[in-house]
C-alpha atoms as a PDB file:
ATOM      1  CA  UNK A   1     -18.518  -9.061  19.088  1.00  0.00           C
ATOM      2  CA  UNK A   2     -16.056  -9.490  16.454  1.00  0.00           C
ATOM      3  CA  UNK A   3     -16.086  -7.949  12.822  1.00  0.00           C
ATOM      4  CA  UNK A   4     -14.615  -7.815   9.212  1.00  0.00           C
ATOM      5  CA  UNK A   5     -15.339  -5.602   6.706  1.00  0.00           C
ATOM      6  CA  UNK A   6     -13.778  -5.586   3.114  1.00  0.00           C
ATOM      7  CA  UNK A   7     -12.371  -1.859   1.953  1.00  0.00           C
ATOM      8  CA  UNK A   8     -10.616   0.319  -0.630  1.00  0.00           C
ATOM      9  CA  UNK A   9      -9.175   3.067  -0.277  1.00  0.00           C
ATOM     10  CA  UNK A  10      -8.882   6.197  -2.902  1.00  0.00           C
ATOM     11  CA  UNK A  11      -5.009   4.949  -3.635  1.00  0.00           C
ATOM     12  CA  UNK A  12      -7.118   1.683  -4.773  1.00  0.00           C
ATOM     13  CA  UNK A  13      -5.232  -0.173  -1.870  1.00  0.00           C
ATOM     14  CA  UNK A  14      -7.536  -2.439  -0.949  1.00  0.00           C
ATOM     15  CA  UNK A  15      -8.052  -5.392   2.221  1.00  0.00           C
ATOM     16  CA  UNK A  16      -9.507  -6.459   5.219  1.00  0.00           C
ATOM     17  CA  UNK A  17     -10.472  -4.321   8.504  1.00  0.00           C
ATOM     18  CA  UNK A  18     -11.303  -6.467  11.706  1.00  0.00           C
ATOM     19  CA  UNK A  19     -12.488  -4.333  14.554  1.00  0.00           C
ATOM     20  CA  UNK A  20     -14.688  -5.252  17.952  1.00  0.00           C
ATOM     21  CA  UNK A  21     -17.865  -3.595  18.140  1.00  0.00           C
ATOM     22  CA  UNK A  22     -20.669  -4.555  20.662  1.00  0.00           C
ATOM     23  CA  UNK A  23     -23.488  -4.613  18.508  1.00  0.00           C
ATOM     24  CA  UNK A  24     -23.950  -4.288  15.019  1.00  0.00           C
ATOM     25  CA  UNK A  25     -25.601  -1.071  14.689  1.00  0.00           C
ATOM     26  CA  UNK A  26     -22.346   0.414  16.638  1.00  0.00           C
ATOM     27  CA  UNK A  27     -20.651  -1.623  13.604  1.00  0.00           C
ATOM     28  CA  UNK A  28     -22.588  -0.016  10.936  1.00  0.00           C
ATOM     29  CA  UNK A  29     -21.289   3.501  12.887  1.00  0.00           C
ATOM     30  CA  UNK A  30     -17.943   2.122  12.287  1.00  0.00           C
ATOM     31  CA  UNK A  31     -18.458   1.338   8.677  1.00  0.00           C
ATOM     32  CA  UNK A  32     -19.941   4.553   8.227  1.00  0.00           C
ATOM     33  CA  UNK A  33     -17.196   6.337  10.179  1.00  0.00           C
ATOM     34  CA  UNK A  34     -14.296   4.696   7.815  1.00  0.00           C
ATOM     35  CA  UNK A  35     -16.240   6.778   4.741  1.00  0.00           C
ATOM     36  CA  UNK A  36     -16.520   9.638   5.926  1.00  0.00           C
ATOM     37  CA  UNK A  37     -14.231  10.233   8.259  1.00  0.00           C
ATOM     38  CA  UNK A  38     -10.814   8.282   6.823  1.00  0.00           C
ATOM     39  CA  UNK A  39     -11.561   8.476   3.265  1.00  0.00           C
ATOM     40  CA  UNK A  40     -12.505   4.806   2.378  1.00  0.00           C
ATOM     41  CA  UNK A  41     -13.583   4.989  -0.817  1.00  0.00           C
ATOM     42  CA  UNK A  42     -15.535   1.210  -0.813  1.00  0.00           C
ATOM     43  CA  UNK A  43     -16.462  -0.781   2.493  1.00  0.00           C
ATOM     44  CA  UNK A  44     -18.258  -3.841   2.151  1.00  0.00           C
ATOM     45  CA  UNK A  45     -18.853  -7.303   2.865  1.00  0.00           C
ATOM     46  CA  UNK A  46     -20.122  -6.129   6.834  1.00  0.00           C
ATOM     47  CA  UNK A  47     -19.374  -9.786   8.625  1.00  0.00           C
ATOM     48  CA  UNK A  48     -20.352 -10.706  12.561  1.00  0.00           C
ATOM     49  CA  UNK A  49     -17.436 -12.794  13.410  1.00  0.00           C
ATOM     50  CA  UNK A  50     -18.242 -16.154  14.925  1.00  0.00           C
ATOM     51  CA  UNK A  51     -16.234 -16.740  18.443  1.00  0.00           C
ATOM     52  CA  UNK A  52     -13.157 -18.591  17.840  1.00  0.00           C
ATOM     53  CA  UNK A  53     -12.814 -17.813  14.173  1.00  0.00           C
ATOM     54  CA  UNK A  54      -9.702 -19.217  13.004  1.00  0.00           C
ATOM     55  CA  UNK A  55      -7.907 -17.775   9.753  1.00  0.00           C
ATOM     56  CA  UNK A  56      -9.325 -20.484   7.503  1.00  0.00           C
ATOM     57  CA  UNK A  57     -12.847 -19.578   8.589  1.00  0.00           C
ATOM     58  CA  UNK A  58     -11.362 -15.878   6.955  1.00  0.00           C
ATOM     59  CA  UNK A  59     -10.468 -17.362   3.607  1.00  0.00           C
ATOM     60  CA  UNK A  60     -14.347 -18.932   3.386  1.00  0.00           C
ATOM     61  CA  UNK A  61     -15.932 -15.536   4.025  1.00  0.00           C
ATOM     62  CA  UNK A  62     -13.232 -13.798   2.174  1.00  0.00           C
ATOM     63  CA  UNK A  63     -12.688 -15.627  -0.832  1.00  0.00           C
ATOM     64  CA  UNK A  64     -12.119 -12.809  -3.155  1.00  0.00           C
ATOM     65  CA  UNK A  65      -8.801 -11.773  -0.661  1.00  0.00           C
ATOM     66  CA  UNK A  66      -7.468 -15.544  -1.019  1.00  0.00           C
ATOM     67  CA  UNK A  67      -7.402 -15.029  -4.365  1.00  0.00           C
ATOM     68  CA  UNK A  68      -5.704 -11.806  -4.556  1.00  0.00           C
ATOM     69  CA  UNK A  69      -3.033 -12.457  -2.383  1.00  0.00           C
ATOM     70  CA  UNK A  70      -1.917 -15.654  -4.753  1.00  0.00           C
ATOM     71  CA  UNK A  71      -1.579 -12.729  -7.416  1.00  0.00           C
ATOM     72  CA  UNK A  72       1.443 -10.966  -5.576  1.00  0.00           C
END
């Protein structure tokens, strides 16, 4: 299965993370991993990624990315 997560990192970089995991306990490891292990400060926003997702299926569960990326 496919998955996104939102994150920020202690720079206050922040963005999207799409990884494969095959259920989503094994994603919440992952999630949990990226804190403790890389330093994320913030991960959020845990989504199971429909099959076929295109990257206008991205902007409608990631509005808030859309939006920052019209900033720069």
């Amino acid at each position: 299965m496919g998955f996104a997560v939102e994150y920020t990192l202690p720079s206050g970089t922040s963005g999207i993370i799409f990884f494969a995991a095959t259920d989503m306990n094994e994603a919440v490891s992952y999630v949990s991993l990226l804190c403790s292990h890389y330093g994320h400060v913030s991960v959020t926003n845990l989504t199971a990624l429909p099959p076929n997702t295109t990257v206008a299926d991205l902007y409608q569960l990631f509005p808030r990315k859309q939006a920052d990326s019209k900033k720069e």
